[in-house]
Protein backbone atom coordinates (compact mmCIF):
# COMPACT_ATOMS: atom_id res chain seq x y z
CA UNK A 1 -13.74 -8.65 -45.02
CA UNK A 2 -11.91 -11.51 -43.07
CA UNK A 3 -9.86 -8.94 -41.47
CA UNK A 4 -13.12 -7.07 -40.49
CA UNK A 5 -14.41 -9.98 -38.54
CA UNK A 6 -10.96 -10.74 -36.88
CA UNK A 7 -10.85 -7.46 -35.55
CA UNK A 8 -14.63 -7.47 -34.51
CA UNK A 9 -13.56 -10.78 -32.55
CA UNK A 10 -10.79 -9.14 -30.99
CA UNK A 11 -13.02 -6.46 -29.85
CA UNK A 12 -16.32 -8.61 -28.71
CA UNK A 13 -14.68 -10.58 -26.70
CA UNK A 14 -16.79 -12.00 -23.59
CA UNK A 15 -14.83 -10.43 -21.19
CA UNK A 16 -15.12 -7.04 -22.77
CA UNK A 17 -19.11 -7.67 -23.57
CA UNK A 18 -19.28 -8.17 -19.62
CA UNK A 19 -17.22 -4.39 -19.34
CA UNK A 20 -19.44 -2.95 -21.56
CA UNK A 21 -22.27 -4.43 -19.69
CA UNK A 22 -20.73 -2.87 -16.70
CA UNK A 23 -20.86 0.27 -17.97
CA UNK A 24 -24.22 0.21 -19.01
CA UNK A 25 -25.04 -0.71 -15.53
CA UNK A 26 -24.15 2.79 -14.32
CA UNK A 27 -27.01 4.81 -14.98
CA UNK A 28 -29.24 2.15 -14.08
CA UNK A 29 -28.05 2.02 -10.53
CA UNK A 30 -27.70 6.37 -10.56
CA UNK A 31 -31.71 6.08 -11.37
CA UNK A 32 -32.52 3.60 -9.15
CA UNK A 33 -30.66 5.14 -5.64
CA UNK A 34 -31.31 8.74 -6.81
CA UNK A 35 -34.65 8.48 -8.95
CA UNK A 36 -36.27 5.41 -7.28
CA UNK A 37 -34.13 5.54 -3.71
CA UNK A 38 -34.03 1.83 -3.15
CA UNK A 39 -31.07 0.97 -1.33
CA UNK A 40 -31.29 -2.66 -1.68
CA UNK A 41 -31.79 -2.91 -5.15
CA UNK A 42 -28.46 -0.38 -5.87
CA UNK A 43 -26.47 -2.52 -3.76
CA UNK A 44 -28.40 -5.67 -5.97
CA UNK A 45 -26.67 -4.35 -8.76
CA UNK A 46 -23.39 -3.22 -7.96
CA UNK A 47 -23.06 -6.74 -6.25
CA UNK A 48 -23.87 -7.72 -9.80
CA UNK A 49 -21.57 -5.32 -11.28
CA UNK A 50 -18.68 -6.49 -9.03
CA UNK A 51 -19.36 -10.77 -9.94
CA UNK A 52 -19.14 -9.48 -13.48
CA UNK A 53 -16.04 -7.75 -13.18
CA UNK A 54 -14.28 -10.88 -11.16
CA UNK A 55 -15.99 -13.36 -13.85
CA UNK A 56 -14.60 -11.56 -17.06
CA UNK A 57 -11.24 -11.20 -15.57
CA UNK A 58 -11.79 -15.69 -15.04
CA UNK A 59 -12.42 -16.16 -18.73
CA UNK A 60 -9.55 -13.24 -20.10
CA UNK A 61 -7.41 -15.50 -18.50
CA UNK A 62 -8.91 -19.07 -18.31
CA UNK A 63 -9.87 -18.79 -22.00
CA UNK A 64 -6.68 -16.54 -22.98
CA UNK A 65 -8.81 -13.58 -24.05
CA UNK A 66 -6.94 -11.05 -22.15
CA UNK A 67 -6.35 -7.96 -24.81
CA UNK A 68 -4.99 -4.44 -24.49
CA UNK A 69 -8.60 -3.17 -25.39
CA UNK A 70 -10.09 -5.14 -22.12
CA UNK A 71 -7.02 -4.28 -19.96
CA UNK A 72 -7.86 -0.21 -20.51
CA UNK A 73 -11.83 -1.01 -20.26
CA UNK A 74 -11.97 -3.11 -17.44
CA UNK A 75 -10.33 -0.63 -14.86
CA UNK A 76 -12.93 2.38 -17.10
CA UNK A 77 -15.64 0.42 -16.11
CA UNK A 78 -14.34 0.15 -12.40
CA UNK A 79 -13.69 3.43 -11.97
CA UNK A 80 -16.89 4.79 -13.31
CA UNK A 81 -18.53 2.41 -11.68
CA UNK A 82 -17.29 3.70 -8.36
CA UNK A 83 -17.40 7.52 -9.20
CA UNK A 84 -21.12 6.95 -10.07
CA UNK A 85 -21.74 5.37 -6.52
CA UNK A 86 -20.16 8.14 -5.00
CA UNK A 87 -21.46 11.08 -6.81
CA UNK A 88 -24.82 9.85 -6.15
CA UNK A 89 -23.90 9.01 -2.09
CA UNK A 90 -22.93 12.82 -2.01
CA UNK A 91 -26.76 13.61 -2.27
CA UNK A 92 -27.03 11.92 1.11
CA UNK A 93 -23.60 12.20 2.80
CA UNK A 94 -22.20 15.54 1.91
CA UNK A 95 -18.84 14.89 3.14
CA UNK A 96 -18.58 11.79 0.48
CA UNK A 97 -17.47 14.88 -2.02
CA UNK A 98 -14.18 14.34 -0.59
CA UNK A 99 -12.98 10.59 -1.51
CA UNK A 100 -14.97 11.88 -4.64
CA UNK A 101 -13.32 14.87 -5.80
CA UNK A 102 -9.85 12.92 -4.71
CA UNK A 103 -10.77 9.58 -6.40
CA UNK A 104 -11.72 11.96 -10.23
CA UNK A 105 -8.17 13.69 -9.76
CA UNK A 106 -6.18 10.59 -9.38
CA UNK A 107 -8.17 8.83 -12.26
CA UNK A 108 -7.31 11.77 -14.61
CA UNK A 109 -4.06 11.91 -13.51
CA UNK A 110 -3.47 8.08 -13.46
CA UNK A 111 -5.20 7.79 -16.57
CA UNK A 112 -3.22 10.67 -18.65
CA UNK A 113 0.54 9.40 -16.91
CA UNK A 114 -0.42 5.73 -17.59
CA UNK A 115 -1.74 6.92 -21.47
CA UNK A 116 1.87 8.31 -21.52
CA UNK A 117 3.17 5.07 -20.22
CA UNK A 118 1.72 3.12 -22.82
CA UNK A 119 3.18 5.44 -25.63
CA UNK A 120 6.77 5.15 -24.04
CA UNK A 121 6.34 1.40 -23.13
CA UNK A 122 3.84 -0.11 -26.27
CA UNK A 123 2.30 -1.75 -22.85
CA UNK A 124 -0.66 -1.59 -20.83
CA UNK A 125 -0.37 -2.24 -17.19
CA UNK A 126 -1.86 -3.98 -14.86
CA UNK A 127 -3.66 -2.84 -11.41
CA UNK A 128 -1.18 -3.07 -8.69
CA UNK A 129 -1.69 -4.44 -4.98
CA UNK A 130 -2.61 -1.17 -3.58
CA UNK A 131 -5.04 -0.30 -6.16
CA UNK A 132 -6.86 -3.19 -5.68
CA UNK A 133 -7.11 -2.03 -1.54
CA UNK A 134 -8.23 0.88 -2.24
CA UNK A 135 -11.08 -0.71 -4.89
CA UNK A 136 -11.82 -3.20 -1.94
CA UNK A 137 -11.93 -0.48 1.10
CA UNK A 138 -14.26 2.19 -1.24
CA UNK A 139 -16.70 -0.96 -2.09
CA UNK A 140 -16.91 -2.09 1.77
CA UNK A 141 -17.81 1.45 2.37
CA UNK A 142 -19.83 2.55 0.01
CA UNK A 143 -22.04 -0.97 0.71
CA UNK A 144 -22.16 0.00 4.42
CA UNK A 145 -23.42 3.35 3.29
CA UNK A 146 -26.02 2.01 1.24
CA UNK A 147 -27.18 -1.16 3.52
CA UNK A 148 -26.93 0.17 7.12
CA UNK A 149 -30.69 2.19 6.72
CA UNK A 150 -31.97 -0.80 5.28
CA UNK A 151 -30.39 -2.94 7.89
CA UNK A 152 -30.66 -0.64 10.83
CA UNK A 153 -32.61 2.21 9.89
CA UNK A 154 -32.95 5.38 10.12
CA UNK A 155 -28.89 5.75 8.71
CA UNK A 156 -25.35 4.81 9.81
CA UNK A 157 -23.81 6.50 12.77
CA UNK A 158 -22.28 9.75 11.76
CA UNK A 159 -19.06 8.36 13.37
CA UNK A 160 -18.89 5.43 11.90
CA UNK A 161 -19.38 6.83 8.73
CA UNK A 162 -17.13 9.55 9.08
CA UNK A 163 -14.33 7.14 10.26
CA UNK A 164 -14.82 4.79 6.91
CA UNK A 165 -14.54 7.84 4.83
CA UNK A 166 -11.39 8.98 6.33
CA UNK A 167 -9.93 5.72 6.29
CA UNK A 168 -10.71 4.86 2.36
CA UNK A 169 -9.63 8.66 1.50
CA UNK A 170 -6.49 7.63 2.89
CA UNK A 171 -6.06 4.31 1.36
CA UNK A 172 -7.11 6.21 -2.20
CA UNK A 173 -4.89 8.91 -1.88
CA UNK A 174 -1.56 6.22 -0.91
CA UNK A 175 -2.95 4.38 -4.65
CA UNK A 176 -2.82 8.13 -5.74
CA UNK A 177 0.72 8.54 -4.78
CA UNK A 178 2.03 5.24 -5.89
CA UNK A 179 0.59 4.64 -9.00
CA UNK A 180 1.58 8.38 -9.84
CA UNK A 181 5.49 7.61 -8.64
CA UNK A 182 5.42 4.23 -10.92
CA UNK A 183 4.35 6.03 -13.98
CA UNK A 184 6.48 9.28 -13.70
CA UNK A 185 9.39 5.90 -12.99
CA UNK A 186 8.64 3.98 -16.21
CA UNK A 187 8.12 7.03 -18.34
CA UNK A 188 11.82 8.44 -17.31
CA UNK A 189 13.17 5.02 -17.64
CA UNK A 190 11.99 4.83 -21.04
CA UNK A 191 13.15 8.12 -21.88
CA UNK A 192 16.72 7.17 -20.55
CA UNK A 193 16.73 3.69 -22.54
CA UNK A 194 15.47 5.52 -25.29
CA UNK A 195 18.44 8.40 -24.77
């Protein structure tokens, strides 16, 4: 019974209480830009989704609650979180289907070589420097998407917002290819220690 509750502690953490709350956050903010179409309030709460995710990384490390379980569902919530945004900017900006269908493929991909990682390893990584761009340039974008024809209505210039597409597509796809090279790295390292 003891060993129930330890676990349970281990699990409930607050920082991974404020993930899960992130991910319950998603379909709110699908409803509310596709079902209710208020801009303001979707970027409301992903503003409140993003303090969340910068707070429970504070107390994981302030409070020394960082755990493997928080390390995988932190960067879940993240990505969900931004495939969410996107899928449901797609219904607006058709050409959004490509930093879409590009971020999906290097999640599954970065998700099933850094699973593999974690088998070889017994370690869970952390984001790297050019993950953390690419996070940064799809949130600046997607906000611009979603403020700009509340801001200046009717909608962003089609130039401008085909030029902040490109750019983040790029930045995702360099996270794409490095975080892909890294894994593929530790995995044959491990393989060749292991040899």
């Amino acid at each position: 019974m003891a060993e129930n509750n330890e676990n349970l502690k281990k699990i409930f953490t607050v920082p991974n209480v404020i993930s899960m709350f992130r991910l319950v956050l998603i379909p709110v903010f699908v409803w509310v830009y596709i079902g209710a179409r208020n801009n303001l309030l979707t970027v409301i709460l992903l503003a409140v989704s993003g303090l969340s995710d910068v707070l429970d990384g504070l107390i994981a490390r302030k409070f020394n609650m960082v755990s493997d379980l928080g390390k995988a569902l932190d960067p879940v919530a993240d990505k969900l979180t931004q495939i969410a945004m996107l899928f449901c900017l797609v219904f607006r900006y058709r050409y959004m289907l490509i930093p879409l269908l590009l971020l999906t493929v290097k999640e599954i991909i970065a998700g099933t070589t850094g699973i593999a990682v974690i088998r070889a390893t017994n370690e869970v990584r952390s984001a790297e420097w050019h993950g953390k761009v690419a996070t940064f340039s799809l949130y600046v974008m997607m906000i611009m998407h979603l403020l700009w024809p509340v801001i200046a209505p009717p909608d962003i210039p089609v130039a401008v917002s085909v030029i902040s597409v490109a750019v983040t597509t790029g930045v995702i796809a360099m996270s794409f290819v490095l975080y892909t090279a890294r894994n593929i790295r530790l995995i044959r390292q491990t393989k060749q220690t292991n040899a």
